[in-house]
Protein backbone atom coordinates (compact mmCIF):
# COMPACT_ATOMS: atom_id res chain seq x y z
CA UNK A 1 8.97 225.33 -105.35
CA UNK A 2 11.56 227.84 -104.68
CA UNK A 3 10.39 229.40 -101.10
CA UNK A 4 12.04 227.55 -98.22
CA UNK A 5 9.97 226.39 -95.59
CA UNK A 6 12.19 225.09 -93.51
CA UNK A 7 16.08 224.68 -92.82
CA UNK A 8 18.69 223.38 -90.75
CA UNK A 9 22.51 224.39 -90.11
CA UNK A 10 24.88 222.85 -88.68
CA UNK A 11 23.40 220.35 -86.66
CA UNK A 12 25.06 217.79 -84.18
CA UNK A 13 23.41 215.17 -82.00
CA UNK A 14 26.00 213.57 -80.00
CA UNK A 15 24.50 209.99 -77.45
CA UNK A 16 26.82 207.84 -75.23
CA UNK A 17 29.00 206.74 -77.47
CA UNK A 18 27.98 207.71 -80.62
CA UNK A 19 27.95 211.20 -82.80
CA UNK A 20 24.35 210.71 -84.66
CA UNK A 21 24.76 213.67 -86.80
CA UNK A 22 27.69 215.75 -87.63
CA UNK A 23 27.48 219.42 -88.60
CA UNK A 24 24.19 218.21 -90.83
CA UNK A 25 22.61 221.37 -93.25
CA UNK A 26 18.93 220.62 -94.98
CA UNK A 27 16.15 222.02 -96.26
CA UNK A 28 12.61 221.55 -96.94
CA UNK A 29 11.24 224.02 -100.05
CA UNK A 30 6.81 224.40 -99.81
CA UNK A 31 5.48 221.80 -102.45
CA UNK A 32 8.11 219.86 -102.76
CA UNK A 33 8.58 215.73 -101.87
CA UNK A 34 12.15 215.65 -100.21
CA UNK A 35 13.72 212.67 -99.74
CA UNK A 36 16.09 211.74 -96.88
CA UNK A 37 18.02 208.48 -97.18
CA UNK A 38 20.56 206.42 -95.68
CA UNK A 39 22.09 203.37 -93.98
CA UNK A 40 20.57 202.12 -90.76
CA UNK A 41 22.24 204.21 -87.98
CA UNK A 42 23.10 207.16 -90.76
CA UNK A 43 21.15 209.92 -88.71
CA UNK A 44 17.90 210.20 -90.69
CA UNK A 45 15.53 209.63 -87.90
CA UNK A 46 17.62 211.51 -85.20
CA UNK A 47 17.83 214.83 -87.82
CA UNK A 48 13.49 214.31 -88.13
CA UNK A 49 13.02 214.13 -84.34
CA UNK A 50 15.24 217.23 -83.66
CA UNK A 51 13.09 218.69 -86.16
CA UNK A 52 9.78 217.40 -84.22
CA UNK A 53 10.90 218.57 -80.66
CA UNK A 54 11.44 214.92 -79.90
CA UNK A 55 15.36 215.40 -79.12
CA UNK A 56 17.35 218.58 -78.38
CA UNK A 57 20.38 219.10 -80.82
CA UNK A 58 24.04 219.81 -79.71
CA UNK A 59 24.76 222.52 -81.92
CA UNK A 60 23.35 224.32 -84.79
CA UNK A 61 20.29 225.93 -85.52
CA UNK A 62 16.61 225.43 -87.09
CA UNK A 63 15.08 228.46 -89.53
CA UNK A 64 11.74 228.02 -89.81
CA UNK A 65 9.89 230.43 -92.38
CA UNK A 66 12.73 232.46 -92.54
CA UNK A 67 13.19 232.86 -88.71
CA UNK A 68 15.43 231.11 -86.06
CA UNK A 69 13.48 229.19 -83.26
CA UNK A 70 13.34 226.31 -80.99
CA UNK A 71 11.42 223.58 -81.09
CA UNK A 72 10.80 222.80 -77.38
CA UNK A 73 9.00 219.57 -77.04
CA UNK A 74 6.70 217.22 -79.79
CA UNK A 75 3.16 219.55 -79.26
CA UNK A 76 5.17 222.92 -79.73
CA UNK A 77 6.44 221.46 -83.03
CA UNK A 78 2.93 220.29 -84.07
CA UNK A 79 1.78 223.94 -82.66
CA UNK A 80 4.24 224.99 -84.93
CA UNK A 81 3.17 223.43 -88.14
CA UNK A 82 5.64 220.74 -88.18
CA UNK A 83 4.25 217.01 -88.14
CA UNK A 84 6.14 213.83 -88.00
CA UNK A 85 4.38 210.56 -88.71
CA UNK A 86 6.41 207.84 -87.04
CA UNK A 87 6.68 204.44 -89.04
CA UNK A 88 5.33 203.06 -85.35
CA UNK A 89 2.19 204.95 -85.48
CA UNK A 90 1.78 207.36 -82.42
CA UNK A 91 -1.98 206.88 -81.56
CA UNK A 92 -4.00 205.46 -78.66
CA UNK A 93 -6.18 202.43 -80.35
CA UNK A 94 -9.07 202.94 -77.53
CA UNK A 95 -9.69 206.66 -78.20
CA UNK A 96 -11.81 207.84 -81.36
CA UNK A 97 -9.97 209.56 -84.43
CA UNK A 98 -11.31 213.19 -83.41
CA UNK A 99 -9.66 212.36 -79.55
CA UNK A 100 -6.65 211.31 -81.68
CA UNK A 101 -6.00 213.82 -84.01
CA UNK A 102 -5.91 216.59 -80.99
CA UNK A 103 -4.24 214.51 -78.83
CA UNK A 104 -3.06 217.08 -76.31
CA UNK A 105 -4.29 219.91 -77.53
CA UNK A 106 -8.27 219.37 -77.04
CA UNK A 107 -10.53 222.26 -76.78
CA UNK A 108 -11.58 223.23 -73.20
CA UNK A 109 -13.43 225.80 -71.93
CA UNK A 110 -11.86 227.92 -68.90
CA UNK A 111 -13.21 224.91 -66.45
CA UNK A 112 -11.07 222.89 -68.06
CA UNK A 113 -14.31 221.08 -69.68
CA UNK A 114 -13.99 219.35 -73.08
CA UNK A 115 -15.67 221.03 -75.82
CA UNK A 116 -16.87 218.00 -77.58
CA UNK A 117 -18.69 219.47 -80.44
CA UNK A 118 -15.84 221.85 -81.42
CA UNK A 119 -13.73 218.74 -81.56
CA UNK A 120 -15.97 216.63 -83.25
CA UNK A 121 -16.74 219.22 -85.73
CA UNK A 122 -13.10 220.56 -86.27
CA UNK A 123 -11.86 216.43 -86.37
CA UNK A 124 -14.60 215.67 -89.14
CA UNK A 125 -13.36 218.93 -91.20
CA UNK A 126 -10.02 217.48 -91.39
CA UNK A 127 -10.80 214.18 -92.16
CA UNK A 128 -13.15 214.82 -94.96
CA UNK A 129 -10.31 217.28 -96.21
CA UNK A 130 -8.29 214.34 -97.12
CA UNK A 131 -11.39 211.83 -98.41
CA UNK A 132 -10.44 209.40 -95.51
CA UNK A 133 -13.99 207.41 -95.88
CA UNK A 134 -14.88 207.55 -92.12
CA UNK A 135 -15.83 210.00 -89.35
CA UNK A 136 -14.36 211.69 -86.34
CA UNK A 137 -16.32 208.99 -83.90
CA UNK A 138 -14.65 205.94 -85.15
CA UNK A 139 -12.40 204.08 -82.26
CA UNK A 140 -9.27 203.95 -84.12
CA UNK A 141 -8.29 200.44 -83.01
CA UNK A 142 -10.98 199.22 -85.51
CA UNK A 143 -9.39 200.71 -88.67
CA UNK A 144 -6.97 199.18 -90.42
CA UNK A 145 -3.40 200.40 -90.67
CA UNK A 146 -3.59 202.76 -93.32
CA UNK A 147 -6.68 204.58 -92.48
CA UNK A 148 -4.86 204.64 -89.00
CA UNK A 149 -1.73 206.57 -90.93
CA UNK A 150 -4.62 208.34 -92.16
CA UNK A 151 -5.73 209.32 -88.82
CA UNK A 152 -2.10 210.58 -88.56
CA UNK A 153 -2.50 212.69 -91.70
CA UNK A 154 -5.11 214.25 -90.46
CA UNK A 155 -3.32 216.31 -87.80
CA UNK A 156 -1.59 218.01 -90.73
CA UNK A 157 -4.60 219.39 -91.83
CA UNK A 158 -5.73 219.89 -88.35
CA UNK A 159 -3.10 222.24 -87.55
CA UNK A 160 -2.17 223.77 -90.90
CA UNK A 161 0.73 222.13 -91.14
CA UNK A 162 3.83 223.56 -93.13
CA UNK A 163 6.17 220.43 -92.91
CA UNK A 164 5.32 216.98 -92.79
CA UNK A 165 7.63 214.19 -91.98
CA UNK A 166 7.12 210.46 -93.46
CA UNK A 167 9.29 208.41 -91.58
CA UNK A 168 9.15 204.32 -93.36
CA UNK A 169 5.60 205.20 -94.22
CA UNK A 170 4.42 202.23 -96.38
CA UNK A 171 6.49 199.76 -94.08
CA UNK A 172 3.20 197.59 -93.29
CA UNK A 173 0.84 198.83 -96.12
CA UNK A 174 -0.64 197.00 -99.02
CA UNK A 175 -0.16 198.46 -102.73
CA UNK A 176 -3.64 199.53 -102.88
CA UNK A 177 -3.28 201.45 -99.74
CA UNK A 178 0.43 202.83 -100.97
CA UNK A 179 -1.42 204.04 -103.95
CA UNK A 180 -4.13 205.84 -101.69
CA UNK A 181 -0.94 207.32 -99.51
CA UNK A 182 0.71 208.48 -102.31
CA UNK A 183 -2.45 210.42 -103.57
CA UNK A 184 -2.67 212.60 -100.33
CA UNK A 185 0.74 212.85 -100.26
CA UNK A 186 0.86 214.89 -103.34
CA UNK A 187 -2.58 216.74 -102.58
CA UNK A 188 -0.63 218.08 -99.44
CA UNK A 189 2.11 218.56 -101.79
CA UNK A 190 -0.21 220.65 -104.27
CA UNK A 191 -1.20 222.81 -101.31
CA UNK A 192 1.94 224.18 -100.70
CA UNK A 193 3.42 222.03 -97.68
CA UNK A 194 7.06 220.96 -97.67
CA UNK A 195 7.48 217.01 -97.11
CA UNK A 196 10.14 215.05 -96.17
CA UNK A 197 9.84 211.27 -97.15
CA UNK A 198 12.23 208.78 -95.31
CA UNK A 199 12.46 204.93 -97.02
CA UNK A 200 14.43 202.42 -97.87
CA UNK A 201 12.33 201.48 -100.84
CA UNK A 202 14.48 203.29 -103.51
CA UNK A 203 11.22 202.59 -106.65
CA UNK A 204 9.31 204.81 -104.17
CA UNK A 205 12.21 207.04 -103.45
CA UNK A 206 12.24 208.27 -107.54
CA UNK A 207 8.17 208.18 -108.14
CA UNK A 208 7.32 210.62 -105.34
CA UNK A 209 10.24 213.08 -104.98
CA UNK A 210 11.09 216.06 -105.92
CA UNK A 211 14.95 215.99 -104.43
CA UNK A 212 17.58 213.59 -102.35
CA UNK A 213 19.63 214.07 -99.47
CA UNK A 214 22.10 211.11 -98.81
CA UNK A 215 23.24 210.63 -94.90
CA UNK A 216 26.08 208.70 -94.16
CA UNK A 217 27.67 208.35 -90.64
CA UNK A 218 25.85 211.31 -89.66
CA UNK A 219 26.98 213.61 -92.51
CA UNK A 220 25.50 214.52 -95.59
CA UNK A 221 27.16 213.10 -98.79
CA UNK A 222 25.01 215.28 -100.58
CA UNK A 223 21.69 216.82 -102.59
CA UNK A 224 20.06 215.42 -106.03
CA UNK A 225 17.24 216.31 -108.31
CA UNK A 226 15.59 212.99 -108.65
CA UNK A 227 15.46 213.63 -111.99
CA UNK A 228 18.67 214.12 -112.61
CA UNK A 229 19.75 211.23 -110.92
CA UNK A 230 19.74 206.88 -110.94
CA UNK A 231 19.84 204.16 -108.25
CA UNK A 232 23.52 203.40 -108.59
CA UNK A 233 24.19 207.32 -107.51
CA UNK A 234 22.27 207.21 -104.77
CA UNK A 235 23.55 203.95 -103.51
CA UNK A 236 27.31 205.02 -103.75
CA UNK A 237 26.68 208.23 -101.88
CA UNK A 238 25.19 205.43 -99.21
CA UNK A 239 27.41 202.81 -99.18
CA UNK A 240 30.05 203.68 -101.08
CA UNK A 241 29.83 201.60 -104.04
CA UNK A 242 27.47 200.38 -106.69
CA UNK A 243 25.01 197.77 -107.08
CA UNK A 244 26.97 195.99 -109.41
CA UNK A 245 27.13 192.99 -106.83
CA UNK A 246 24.02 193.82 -104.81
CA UNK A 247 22.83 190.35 -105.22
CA UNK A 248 25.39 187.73 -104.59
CA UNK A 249 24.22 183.73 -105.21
CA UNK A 250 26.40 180.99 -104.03
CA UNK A 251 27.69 178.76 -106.57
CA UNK A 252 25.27 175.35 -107.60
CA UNK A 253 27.38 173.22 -105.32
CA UNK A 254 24.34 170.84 -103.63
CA UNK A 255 24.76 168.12 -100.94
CA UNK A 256 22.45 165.66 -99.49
CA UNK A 257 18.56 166.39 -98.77
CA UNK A 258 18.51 167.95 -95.58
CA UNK A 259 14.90 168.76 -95.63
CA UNK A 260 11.82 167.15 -97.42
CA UNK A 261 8.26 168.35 -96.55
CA UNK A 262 5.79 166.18 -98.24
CA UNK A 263 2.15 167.05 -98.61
CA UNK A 264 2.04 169.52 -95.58
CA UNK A 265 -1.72 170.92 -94.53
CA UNK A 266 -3.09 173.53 -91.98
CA UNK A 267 -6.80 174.09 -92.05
CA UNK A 268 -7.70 178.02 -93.65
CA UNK A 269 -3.81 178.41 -94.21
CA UNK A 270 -2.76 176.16 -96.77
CA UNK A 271 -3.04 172.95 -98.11
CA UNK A 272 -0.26 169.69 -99.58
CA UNK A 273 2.43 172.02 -99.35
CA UNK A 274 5.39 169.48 -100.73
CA UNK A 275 9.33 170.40 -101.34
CA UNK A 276 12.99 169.39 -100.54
CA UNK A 277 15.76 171.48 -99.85
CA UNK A 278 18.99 170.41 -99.90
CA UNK A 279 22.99 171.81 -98.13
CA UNK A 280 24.58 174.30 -100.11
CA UNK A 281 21.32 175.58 -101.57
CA UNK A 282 18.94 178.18 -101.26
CA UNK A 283 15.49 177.72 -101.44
CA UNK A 284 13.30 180.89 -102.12
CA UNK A 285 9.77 181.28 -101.71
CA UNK A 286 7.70 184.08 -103.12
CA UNK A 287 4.16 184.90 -102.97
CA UNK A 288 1.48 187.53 -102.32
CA UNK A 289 0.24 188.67 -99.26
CA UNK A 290 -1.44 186.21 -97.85
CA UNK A 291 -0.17 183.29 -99.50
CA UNK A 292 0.39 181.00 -96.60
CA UNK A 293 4.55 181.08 -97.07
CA UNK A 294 5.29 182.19 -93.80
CA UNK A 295 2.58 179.64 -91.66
CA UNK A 296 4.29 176.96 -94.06
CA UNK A 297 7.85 177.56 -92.24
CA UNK A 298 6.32 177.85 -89.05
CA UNK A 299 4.75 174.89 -88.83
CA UNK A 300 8.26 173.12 -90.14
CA UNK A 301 9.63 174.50 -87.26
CA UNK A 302 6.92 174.04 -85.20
CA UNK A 303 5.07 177.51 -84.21
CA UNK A 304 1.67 175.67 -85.61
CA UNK A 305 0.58 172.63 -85.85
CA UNK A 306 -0.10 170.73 -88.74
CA UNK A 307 -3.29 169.05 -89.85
CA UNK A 308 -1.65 166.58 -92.08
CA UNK A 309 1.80 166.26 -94.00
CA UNK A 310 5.22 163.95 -93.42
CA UNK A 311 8.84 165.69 -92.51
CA UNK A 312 12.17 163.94 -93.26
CA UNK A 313 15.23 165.15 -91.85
CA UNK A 314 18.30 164.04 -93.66
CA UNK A 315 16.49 161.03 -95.26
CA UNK A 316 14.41 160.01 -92.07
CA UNK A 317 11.31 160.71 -91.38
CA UNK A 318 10.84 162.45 -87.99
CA UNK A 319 6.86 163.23 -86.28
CA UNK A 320 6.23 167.42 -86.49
CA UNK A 321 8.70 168.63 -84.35
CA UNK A 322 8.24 171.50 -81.66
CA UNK A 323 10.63 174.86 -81.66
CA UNK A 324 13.00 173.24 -78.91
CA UNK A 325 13.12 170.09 -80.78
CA UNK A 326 13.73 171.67 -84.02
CA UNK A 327 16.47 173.92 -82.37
CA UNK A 328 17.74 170.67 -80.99
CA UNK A 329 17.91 169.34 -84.34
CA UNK A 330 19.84 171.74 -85.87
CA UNK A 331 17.04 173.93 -87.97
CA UNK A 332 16.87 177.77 -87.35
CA UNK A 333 14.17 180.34 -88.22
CA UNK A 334 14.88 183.96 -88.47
CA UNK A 335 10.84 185.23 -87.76
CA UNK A 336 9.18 188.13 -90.43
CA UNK A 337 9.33 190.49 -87.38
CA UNK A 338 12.50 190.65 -85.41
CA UNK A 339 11.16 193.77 -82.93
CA UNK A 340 8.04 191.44 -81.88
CA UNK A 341 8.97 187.80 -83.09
CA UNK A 342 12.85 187.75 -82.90
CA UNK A 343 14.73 190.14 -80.50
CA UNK A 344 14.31 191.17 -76.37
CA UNK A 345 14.90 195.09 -77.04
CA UNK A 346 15.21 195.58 -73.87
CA UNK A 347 18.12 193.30 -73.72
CA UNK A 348 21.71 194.16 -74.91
CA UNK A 349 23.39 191.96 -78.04
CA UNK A 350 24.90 189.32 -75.08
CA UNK A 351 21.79 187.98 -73.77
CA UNK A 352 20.07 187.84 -77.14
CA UNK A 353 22.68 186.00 -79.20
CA UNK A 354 22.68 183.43 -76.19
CA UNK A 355 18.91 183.49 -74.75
CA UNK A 356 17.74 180.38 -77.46
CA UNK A 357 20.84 178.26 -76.47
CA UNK A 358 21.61 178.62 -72.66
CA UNK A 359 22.92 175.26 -72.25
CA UNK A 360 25.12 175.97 -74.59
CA UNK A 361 26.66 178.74 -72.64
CA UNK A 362 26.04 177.53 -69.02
CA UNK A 363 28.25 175.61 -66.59
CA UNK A 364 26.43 173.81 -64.05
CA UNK A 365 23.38 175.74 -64.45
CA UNK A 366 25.67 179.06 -63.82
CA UNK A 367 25.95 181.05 -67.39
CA UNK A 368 29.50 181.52 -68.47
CA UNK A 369 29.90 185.53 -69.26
CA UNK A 370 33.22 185.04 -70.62
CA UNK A 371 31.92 182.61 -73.36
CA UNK A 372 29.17 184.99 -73.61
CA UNK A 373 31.25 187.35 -74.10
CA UNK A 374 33.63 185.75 -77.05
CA UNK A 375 30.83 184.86 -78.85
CA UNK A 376 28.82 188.36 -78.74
CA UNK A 377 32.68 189.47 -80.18
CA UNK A 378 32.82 186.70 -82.82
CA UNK A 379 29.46 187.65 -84.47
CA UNK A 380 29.71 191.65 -83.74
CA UNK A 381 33.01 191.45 -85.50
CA UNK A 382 31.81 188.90 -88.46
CA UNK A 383 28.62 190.52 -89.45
CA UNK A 384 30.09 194.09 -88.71
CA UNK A 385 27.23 194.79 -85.91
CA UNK A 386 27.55 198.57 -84.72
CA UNK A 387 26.88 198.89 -81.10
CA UNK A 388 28.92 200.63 -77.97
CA UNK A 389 28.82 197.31 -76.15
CA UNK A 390 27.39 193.55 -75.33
CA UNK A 391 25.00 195.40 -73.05
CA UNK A 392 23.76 198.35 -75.17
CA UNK A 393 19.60 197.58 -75.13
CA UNK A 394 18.58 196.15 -78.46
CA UNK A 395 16.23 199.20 -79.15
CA UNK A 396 19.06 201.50 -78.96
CA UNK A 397 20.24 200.25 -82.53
CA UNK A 398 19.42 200.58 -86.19
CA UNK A 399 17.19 198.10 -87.39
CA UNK A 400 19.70 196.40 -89.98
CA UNK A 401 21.87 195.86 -86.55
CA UNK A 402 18.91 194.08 -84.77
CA UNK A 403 18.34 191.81 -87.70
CA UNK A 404 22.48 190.92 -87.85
CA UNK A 405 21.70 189.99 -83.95
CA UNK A 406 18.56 187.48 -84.84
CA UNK A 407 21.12 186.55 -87.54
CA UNK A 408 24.28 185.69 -84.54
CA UNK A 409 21.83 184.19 -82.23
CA UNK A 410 20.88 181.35 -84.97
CA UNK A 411 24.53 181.28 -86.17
CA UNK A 412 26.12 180.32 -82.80
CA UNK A 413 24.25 177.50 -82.73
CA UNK A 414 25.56 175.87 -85.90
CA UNK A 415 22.72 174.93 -87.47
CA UNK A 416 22.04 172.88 -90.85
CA UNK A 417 18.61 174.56 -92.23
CA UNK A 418 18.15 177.83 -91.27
CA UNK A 419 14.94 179.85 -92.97
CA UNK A 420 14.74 183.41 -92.98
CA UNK A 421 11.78 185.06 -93.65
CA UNK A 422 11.78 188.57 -95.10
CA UNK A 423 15.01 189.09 -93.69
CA UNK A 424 15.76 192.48 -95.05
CA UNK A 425 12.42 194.26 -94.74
CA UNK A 426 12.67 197.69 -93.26
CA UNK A 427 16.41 197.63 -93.64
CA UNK A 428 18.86 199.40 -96.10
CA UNK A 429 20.41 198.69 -98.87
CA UNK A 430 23.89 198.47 -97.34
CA UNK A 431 22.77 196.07 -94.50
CA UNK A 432 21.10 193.96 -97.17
CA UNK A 433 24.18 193.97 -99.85
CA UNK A 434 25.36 192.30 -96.37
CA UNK A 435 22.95 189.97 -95.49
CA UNK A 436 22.53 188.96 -98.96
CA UNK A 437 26.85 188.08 -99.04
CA UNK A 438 25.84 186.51 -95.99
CA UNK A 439 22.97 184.39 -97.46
CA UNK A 440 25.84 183.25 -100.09
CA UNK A 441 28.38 182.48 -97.77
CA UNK A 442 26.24 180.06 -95.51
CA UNK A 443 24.92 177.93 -98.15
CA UNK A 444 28.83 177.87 -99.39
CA UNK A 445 29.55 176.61 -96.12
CA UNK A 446 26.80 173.50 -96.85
CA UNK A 447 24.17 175.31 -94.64
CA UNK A 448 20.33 174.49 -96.49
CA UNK A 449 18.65 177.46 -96.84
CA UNK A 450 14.99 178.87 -96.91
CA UNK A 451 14.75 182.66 -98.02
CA UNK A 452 10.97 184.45 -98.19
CA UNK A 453 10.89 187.73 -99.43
CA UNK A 454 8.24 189.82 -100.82
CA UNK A 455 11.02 191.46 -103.06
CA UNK A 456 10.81 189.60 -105.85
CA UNK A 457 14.64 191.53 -107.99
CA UNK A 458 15.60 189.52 -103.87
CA UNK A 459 14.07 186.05 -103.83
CA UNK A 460 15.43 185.94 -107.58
CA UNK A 461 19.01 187.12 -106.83
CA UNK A 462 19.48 185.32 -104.16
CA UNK A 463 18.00 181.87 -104.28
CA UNK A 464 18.90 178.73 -107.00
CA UNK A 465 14.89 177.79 -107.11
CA UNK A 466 12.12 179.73 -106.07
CA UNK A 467 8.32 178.05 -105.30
CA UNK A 468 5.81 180.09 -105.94
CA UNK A 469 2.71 180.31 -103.37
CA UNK A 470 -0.70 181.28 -103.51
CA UNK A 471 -3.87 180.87 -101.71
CA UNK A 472 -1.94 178.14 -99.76
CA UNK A 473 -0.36 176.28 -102.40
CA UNK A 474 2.91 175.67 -104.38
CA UNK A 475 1.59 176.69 -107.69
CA UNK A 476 4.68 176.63 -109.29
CA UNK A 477 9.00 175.82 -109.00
CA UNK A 478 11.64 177.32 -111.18
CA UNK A 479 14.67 177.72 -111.55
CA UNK A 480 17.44 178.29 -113.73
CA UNK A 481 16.55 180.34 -117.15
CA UNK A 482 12.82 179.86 -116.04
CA UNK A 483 13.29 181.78 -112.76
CA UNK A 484 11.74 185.12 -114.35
CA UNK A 485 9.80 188.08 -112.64
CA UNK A 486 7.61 187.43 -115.74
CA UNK A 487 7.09 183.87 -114.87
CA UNK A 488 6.48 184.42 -111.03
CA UNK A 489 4.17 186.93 -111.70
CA UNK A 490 2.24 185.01 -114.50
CA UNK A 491 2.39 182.31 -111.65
CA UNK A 492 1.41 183.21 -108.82
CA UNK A 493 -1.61 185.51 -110.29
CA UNK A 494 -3.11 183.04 -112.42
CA UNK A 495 -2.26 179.57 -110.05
CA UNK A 496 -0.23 178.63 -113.67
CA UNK A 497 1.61 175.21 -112.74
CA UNK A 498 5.57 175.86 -113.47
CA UNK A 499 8.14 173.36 -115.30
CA UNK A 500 11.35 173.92 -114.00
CA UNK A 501 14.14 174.42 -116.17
CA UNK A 502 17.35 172.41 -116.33
């Protein structure tokens, strides 16, 4: 594991407004699992496209096996033997795997004429290479996320590559199909190719690598064995500090019932969902996939309908409101995915804190910029949002920024439930210490609030009771001593009814 594959000096990336990487030096050793971590916005996926032809550094240079060159564009990288498998996967869903995996490079005879069977048969040898379960002819819009990754993969093998690049790679897979990525992750390891592995997840961080870089602010802070080294290292060469108050919970200070849901129902989804939540507290729910917690808030607020189930708000029972009347009512929802549920991308940090509440912001049907304006500052300054400006696009930022904007654009409403599901997934750990302060600090205020996370050190951490869900039920509620990763798991695999604990 000692012959370097692959090295950069010096780099700088400077865009308007920002310096993305300063004076950055890595390196990727054949065989090895190198990890490259960081804040949102710390430089890791800037450094991995310079490296994949996708930007053009400032400064500084690139040795690949042992020689300096240029990486001009994204197909004289892959040329090259350098791959980089975006966490948005890069492939057109109405082409077959073979038509993917050579995307721009097909075979053609001097016509210009597609030599189908060469790419057929050279497609079908890479895919078996890597025991993907399917053939070249397969339209890859009918496979399922991970054999899509796999798809991905595949162009590794299809053009010998020497460095592959793993940019949030289990972001939308199952455990079963993280097991199967981790398997061909160290076959390609075994084989001799360098790979760089970029996550927030820190358990997957130590059981796959080999070494850690830390980025922060566009520097490195440093290189690890991962053997040598422990969470609370790695997240003070992050953030700066420990984890010693990662999860912050709001002191047991409740108010009146803000919310009571009583014997809820939606047809296939789930089925006399009942619970209360009250100001000042947090209410977590935690689950499997597929455990109906997220079409349970939605139909609260009123993305679904309901089959059958009562709502009181604040000790009245109200019918099953719709988004504008729960808005109107003072209930928020933060959505699972803020790039296709929550955010305009396209849009700067202005218009998306105000889009939901335009009247709010509007003087005779004219919209007030200047109140725009003090509230984009209010909520940029309070939840320490890093952007260049109230009209910087949305998809120009890290996503732990986006999610502080879905955050400001409920805020600035003042509401009195606001439920936040998953609300640090695919962020790091110094925008969730924040968000999880945050989660403290609003139910201090007297805000009632819903938290669903998959994490379950989070839901714990965070929350003063947690209902467990599966198959479309509350299966159990605990909370104080009897809020346990033991008893949530016991729970919500065996459908074991919970006592909660005084």
């Amino acid at each position: 594991m000692s012959d370097m594959v692959l090295e950069v000096r010096g780099i700088t990336k400077t865009f308007p407004g920002v310096k993305a990487l300063d004076n950055v030096s890595f390196d990727i050793r054949a065989g090895e699992v190198h990890a490259l971590v960081g804040e949102n916005g710390a430089g890791k996926s800037t450094l991995m496209k310079v490296l994949a032809g996708l930007h053009r550094a400032d400064g500084g240079e690139i040795i690949y096996q042992g020689q300096p060159t240029e990486v001009s564009g994204p197909l004289d990288a892959r040329k090259k033997g350098i791959l980089l498998i975006h966490q948005e996967l890069s492939l057109a869903p109405e082409l077959s795997a073979a038509e993917n995996i050579y995307l721009g490079a097909w075979p053609t005879n001097r016509f210009g004429v597609l030599k189908k069977r060469e790419l057929r048969r050279n497609a079908k040898s890479a895919l078996e290479a890597l025991n993907c379960g399917f053939g070249p002819d397969v339209r890859v819009g009918t496979l399922s996320v991970a054999m899509q990754q796999m798809v991905e993969i595949a162009r590794a093998e299809a053009f010998s590559a020497n460095v592959v690049i793993f940019d949030e790679p289990t972001a939308s897979l199952t455990d079963n199909e993280k097991t199967q990525l981790f398997h061909t992750i160290r076959g390609l390891k075994e084989r001799g190719v360098g790979i760089v592995y970029i996550s927030h997840k820190m358990d997957e961080i130590f059981d796959i690598t080999d070494r850690i870089t830390v980025l922060r602010d566009g520097q490195v802070q440093g290189t690890v064995e991962t053997a040598e080294s422990d969470l609370n290292q790695i997240t003070r060469m992050m953030i700066g500090r420990t984890l010693d108050a990662y999860f912050v919970k709001a002191e047991a200070n409740f108010g009146e019932e803000v919310l009571r849901v009583d014997g809820l129902g939606k047809q296939g989804l789930f089925k006399d969902v009942s619970f209360t939540v009250r100001e000042g507290e947090v209410l977590g729910l935690y689950g499997l996939v597929g455990a109906g917690r997220s079409e349970v808030v939605e139909t609260v607020f009123g993305v679904r309908k309901a089959d059958s189930g009562r709502l009181f708000w604040k000790g009245g029972e109200i019918k099953l409101p719709s988004p504008r009347e729960s808005i109107d009512m003072g209930m928020a929802l933060v959505p699972e995915s803020r790039k296709e549920q929550g955010l305009v991308l396209m849009m700067g940090g202005r218009e998306n804190t105000s889009l939901p509440h335009l009247s709010l912001f509007s003087d005779v049907s004219v919209m007030n910029r200047t109140k725009e304006l003090a509230v984009f500052e209010k909520y940029r300054s309070a939840l320490s949002i890093k952007t260049t400006g109230p009209d910087q696009a949305l998809s120009q930022l890290s996503g732990g920024n986006q999610q502080k904007f879905v955050l400001a654009k409920w805020l600035c409403a003042d509401p009195k439930l606001i439920i936040l599901d998953e609300p640090t997934r695919g962020i790091d750990v110094g925008s969730k210490s924040a968000i999880h302060e945050l989660i403290a600090d609003l139910a201090h205020q007297g805000l009632a609030v819903i938290v669903i996370s998959s994490e379950m050190p989070e839901v714990l951490g965070v929350s003063h009771r947690v209902l467990a869900m599966s198959e479309g039920a509350v299966v159990a509620e605990f909370e104080g001593d009897a809020m346990t990763e033991e008893n949530l798991i016991d729970a919500v695999s065996h459908h074991r009814k919970g006592i909660a604990a005084e």
